[in-house]
ModelCIF file with pLDDT and N, C-alpha, C, O atoms, coordinates in Angstrom:
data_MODEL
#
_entry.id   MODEL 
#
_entity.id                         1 
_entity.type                       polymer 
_entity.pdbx_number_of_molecules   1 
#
_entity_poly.entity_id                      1 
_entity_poly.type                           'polypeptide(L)' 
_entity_poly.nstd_linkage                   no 
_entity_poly.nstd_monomer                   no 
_entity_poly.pdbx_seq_one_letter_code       
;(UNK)(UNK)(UNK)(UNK)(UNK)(UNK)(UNK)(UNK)(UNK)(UNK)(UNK)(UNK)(UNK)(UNK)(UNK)(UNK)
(UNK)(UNK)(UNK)(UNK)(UNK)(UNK)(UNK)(UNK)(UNK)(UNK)(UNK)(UNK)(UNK)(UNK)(UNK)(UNK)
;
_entity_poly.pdbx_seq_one_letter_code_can   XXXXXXXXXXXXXXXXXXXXXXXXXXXXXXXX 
_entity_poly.pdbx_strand_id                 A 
#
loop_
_entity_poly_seq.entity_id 
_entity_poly_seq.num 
_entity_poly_seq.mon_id 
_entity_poly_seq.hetero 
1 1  UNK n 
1 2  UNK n 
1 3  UNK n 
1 4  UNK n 
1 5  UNK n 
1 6  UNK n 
1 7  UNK n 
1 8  UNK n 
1 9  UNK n 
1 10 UNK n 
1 11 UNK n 
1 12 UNK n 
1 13 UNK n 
1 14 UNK n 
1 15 UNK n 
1 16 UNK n 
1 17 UNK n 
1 18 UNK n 
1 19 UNK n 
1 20 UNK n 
1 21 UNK n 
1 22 UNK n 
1 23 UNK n 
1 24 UNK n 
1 25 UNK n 
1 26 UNK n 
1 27 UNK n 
1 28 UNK n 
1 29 UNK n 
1 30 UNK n 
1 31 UNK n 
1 32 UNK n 
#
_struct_asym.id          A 
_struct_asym.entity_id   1 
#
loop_
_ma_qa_metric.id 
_ma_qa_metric.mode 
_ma_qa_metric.name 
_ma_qa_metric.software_group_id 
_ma_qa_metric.type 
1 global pLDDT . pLDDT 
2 local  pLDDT . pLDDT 
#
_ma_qa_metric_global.metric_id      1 
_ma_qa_metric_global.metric_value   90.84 
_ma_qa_metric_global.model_id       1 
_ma_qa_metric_global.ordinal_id     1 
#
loop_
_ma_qa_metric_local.label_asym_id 
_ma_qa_metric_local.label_comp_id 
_ma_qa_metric_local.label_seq_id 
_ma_qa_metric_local.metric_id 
_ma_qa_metric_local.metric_value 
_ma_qa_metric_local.model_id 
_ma_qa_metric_local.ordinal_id 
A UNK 1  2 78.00 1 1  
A UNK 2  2 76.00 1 2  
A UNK 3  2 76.00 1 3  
A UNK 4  2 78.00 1 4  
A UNK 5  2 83.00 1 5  
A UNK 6  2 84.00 1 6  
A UNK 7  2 85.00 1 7  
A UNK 8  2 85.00 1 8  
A UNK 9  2 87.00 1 9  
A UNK 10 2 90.00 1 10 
A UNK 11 2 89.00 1 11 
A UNK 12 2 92.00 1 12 
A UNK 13 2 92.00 1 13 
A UNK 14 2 95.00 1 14 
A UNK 15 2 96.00 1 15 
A UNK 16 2 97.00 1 16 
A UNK 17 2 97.00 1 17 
A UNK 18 2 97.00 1 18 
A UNK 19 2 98.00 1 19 
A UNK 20 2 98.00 1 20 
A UNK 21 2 97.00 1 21 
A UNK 22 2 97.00 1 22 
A UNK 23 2 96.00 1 23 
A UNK 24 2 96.00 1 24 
A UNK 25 2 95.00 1 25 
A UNK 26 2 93.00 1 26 
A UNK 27 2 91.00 1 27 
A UNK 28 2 90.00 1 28 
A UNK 29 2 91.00 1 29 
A UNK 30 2 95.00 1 30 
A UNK 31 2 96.00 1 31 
A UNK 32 2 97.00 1 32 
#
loop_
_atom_site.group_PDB 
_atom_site.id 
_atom_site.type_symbol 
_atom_site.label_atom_id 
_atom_site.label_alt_id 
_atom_site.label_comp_id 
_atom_site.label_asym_id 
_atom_site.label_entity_id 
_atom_site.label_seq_id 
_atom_site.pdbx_PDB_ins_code 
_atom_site.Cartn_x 
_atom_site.Cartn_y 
_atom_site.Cartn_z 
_atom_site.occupancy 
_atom_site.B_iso_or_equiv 
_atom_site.pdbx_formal_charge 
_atom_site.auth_seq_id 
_atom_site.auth_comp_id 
_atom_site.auth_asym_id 
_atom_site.auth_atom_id 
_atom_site.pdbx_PDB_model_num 
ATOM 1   N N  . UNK A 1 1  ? 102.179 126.412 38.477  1.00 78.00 ? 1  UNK A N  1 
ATOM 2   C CA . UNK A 1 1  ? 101.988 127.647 37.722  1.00 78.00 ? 1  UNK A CA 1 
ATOM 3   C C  . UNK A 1 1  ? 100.532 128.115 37.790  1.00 78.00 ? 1  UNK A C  1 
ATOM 4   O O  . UNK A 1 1  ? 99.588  127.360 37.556  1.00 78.00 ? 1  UNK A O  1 
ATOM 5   N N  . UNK A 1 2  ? 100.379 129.669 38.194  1.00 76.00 ? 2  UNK A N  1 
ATOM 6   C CA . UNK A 1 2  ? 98.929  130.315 37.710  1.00 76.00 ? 2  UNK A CA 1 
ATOM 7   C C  . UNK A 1 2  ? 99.125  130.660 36.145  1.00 76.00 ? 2  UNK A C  1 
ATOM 8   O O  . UNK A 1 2  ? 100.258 130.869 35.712  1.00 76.00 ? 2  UNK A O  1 
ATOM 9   N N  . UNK A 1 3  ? 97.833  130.722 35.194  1.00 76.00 ? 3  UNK A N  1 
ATOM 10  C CA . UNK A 1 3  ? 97.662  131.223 34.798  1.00 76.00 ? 3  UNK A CA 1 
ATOM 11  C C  . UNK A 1 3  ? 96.455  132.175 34.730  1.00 76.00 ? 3  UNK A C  1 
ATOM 12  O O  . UNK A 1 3  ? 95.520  131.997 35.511  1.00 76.00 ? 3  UNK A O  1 
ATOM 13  N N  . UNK A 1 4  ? 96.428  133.245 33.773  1.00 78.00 ? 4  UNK A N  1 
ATOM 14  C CA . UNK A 1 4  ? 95.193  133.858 33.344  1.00 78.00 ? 4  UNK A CA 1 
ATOM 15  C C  . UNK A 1 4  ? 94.501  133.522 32.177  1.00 78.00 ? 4  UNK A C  1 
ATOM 16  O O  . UNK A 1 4  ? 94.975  133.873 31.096  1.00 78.00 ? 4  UNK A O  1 
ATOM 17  N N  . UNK A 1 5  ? 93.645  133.011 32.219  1.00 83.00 ? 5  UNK A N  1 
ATOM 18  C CA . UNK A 1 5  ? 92.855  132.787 30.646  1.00 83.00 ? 5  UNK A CA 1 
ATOM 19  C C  . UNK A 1 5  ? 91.806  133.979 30.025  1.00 83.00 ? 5  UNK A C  1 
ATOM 20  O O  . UNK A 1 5  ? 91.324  134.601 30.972  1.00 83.00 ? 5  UNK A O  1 
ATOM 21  N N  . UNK A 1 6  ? 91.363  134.428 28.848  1.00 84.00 ? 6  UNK A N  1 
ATOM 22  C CA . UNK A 1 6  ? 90.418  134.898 28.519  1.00 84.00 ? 6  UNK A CA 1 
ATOM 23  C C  . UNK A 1 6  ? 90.294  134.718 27.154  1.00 84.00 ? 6  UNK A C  1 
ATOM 24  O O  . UNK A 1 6  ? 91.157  134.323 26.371  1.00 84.00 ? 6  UNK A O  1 
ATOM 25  N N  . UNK A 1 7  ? 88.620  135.188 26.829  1.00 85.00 ? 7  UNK A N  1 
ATOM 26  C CA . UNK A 1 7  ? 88.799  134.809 25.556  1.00 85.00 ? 7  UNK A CA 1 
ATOM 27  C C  . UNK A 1 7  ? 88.384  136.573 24.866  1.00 85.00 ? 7  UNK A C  1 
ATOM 28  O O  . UNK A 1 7  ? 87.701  137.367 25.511  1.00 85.00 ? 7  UNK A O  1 
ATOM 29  N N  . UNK A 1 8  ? 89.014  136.912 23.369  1.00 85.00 ? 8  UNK A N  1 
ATOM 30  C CA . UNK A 1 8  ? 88.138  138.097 22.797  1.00 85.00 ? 8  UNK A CA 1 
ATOM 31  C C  . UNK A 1 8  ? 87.813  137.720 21.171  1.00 85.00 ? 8  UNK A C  1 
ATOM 32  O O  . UNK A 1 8  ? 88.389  137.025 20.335  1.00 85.00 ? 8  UNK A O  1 
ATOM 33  N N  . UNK A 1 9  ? 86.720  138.457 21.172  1.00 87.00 ? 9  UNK A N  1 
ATOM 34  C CA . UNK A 1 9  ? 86.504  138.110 20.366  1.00 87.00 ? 9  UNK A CA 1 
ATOM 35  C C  . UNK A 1 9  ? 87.163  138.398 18.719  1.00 87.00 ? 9  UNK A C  1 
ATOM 36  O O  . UNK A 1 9  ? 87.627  139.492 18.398  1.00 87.00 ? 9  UNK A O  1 
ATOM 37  N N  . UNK A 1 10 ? 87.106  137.326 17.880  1.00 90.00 ? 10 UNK A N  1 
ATOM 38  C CA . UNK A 1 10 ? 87.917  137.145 16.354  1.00 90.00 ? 10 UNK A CA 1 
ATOM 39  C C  . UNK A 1 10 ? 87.935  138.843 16.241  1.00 90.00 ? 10 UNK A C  1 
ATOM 40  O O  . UNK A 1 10 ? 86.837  139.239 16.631  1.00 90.00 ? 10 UNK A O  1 
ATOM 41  N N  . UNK A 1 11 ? 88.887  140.094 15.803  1.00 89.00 ? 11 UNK A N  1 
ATOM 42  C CA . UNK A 1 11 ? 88.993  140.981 15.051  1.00 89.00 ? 11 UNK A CA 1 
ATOM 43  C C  . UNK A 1 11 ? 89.012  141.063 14.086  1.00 89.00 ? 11 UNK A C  1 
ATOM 44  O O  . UNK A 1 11 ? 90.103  140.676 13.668  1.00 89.00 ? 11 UNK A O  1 
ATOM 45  N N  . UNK A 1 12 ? 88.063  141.539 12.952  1.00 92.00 ? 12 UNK A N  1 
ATOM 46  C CA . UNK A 1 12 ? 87.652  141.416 11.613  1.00 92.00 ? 12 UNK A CA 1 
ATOM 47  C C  . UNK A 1 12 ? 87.822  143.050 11.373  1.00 92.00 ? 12 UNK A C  1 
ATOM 48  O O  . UNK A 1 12 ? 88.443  143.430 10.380  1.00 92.00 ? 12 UNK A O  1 
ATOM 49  N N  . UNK A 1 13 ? 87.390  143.778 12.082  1.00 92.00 ? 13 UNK A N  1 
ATOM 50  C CA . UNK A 1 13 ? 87.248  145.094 11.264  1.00 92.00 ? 13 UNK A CA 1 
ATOM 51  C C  . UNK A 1 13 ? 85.761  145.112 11.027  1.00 92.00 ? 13 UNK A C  1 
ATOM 52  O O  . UNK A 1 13 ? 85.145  144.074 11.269  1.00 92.00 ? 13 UNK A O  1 
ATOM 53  N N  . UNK A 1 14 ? 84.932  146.455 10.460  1.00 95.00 ? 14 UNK A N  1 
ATOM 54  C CA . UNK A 1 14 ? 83.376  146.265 10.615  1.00 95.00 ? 14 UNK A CA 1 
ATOM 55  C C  . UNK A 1 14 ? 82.921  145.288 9.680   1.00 95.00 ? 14 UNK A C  1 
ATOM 56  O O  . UNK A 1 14 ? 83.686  144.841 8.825   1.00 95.00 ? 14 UNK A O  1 
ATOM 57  N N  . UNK A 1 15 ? 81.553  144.870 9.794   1.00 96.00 ? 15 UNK A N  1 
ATOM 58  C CA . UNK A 1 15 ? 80.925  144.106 8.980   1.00 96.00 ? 15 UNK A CA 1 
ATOM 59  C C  . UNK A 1 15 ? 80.787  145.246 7.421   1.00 96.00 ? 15 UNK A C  1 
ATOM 60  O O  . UNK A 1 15 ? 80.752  144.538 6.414   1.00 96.00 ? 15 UNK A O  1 
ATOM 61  N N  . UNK A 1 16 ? 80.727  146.424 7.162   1.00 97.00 ? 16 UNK A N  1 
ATOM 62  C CA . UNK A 1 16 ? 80.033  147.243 6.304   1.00 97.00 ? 16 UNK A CA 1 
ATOM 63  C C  . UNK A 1 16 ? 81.149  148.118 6.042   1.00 97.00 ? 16 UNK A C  1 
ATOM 64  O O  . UNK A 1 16 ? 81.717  148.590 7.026   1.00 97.00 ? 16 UNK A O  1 
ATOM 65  N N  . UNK A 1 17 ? 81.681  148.502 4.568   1.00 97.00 ? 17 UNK A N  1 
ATOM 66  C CA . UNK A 1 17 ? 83.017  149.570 4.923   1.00 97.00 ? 17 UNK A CA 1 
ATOM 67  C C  . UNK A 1 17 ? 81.997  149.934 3.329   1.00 97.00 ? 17 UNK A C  1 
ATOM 68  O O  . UNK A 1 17 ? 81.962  149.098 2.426   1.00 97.00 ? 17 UNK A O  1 
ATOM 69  N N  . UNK A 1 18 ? 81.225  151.313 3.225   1.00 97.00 ? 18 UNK A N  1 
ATOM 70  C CA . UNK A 1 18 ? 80.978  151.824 1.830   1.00 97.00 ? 18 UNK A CA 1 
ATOM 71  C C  . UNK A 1 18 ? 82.198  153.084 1.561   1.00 97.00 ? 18 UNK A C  1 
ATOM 72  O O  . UNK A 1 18 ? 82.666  153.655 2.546   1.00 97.00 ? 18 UNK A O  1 
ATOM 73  N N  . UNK A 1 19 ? 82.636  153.438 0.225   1.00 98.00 ? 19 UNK A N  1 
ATOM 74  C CA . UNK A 1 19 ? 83.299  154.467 -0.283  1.00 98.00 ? 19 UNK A CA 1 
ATOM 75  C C  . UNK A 1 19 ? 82.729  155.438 -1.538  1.00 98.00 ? 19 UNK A C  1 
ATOM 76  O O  . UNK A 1 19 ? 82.633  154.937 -2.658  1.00 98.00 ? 19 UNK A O  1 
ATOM 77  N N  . UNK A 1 20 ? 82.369  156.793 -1.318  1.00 98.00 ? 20 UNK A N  1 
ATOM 78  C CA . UNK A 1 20 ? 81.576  157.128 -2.889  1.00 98.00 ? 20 UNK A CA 1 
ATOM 79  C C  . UNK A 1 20 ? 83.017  158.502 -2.748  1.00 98.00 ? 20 UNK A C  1 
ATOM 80  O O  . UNK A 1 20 ? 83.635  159.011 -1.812  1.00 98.00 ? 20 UNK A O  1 
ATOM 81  N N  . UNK A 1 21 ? 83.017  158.648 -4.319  1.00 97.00 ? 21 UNK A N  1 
ATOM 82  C CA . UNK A 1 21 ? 84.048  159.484 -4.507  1.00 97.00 ? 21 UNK A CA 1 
ATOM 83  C C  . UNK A 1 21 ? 83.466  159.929 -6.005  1.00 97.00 ? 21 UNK A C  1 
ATOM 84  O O  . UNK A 1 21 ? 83.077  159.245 -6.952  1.00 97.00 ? 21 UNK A O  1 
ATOM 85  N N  . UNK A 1 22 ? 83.604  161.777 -5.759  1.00 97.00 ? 22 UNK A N  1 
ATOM 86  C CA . UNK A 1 22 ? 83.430  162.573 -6.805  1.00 97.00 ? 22 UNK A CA 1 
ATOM 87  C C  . UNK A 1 22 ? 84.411  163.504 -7.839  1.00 97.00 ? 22 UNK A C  1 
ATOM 88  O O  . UNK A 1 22 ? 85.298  163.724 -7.015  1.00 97.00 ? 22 UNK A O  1 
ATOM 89  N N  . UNK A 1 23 ? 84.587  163.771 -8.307  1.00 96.00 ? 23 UNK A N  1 
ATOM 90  C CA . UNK A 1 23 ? 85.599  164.182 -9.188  1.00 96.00 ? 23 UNK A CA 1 
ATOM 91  C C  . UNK A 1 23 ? 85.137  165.708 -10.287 1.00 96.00 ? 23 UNK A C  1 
ATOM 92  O O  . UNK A 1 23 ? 84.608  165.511 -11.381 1.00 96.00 ? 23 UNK A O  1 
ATOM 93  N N  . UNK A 1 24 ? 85.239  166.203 -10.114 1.00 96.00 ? 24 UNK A N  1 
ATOM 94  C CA . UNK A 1 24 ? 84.527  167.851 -11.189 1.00 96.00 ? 24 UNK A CA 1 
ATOM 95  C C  . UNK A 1 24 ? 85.566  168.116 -11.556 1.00 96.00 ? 24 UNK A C  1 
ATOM 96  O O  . UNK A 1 24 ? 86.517  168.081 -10.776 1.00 96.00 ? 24 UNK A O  1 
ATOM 97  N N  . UNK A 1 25 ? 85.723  168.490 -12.955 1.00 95.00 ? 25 UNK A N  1 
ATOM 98  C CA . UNK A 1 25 ? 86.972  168.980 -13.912 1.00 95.00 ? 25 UNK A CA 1 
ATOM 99  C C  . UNK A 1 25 ? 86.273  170.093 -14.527 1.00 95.00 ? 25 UNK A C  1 
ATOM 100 O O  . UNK A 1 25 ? 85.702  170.047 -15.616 1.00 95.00 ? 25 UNK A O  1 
ATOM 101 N N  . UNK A 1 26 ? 86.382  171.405 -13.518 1.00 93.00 ? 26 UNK A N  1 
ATOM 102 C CA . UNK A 1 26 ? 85.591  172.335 -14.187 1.00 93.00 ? 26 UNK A CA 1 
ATOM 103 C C  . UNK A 1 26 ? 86.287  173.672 -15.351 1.00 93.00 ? 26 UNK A C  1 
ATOM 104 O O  . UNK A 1 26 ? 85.644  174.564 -15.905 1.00 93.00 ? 26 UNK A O  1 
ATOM 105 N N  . UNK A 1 27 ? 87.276  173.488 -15.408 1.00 91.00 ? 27 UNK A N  1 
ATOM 106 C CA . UNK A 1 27 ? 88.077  173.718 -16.374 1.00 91.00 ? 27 UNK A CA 1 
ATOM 107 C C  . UNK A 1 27 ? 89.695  173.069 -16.485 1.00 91.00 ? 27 UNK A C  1 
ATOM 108 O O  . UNK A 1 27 ? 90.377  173.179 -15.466 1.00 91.00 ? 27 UNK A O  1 
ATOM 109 N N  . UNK A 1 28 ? 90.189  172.540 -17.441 1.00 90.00 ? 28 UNK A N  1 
ATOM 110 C CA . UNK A 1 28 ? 91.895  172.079 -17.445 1.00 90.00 ? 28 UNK A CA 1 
ATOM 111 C C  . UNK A 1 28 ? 92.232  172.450 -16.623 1.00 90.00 ? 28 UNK A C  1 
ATOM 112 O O  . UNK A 1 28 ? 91.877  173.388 -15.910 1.00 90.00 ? 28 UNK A O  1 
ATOM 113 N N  . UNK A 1 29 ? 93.283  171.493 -16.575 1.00 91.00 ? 29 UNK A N  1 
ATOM 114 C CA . UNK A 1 29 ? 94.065  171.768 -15.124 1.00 91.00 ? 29 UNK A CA 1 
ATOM 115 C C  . UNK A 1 29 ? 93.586  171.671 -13.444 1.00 91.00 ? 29 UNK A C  1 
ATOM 116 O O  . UNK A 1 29 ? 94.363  171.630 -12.490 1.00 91.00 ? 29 UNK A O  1 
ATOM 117 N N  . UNK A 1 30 ? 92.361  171.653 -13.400 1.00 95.00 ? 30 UNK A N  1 
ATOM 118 C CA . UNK A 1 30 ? 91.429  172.128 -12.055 1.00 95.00 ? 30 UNK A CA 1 
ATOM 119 C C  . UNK A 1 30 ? 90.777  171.005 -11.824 1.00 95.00 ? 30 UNK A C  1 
ATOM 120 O O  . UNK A 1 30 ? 89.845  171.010 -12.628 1.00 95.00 ? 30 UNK A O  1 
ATOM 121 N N  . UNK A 1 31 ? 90.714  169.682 -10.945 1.00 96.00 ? 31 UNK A N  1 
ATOM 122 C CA . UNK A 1 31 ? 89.924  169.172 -10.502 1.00 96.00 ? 31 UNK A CA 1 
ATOM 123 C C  . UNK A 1 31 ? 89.825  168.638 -8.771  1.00 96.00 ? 31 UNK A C  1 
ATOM 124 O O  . UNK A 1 31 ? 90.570  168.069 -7.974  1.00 96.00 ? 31 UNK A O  1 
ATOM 125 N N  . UNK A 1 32 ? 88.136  169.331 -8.776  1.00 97.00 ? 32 UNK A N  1 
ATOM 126 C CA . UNK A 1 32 ? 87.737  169.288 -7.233  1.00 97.00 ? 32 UNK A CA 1 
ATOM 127 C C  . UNK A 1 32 ? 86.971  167.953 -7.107  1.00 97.00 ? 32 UNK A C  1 
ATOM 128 O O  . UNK A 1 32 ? 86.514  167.604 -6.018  1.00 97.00 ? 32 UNK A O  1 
#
């Protein structure tokens, strides 16, 4: 038998994931 070997590297996803989230309720009913 051939095979092929390789290696890649571990998949983690990034080292750094930030999230900022704003919210304005500038009158009832209404928020941007």
């Amino acid at each position: 038998p051939h095979y092929t070997r390789w290696n890649s590297p571990f998949e983690k996803g990034p080292d750094v994931m930030t999230r900022l989230g704003i919210t304005i309720v500038p009158k009832d009913g209404v928020e941007l």
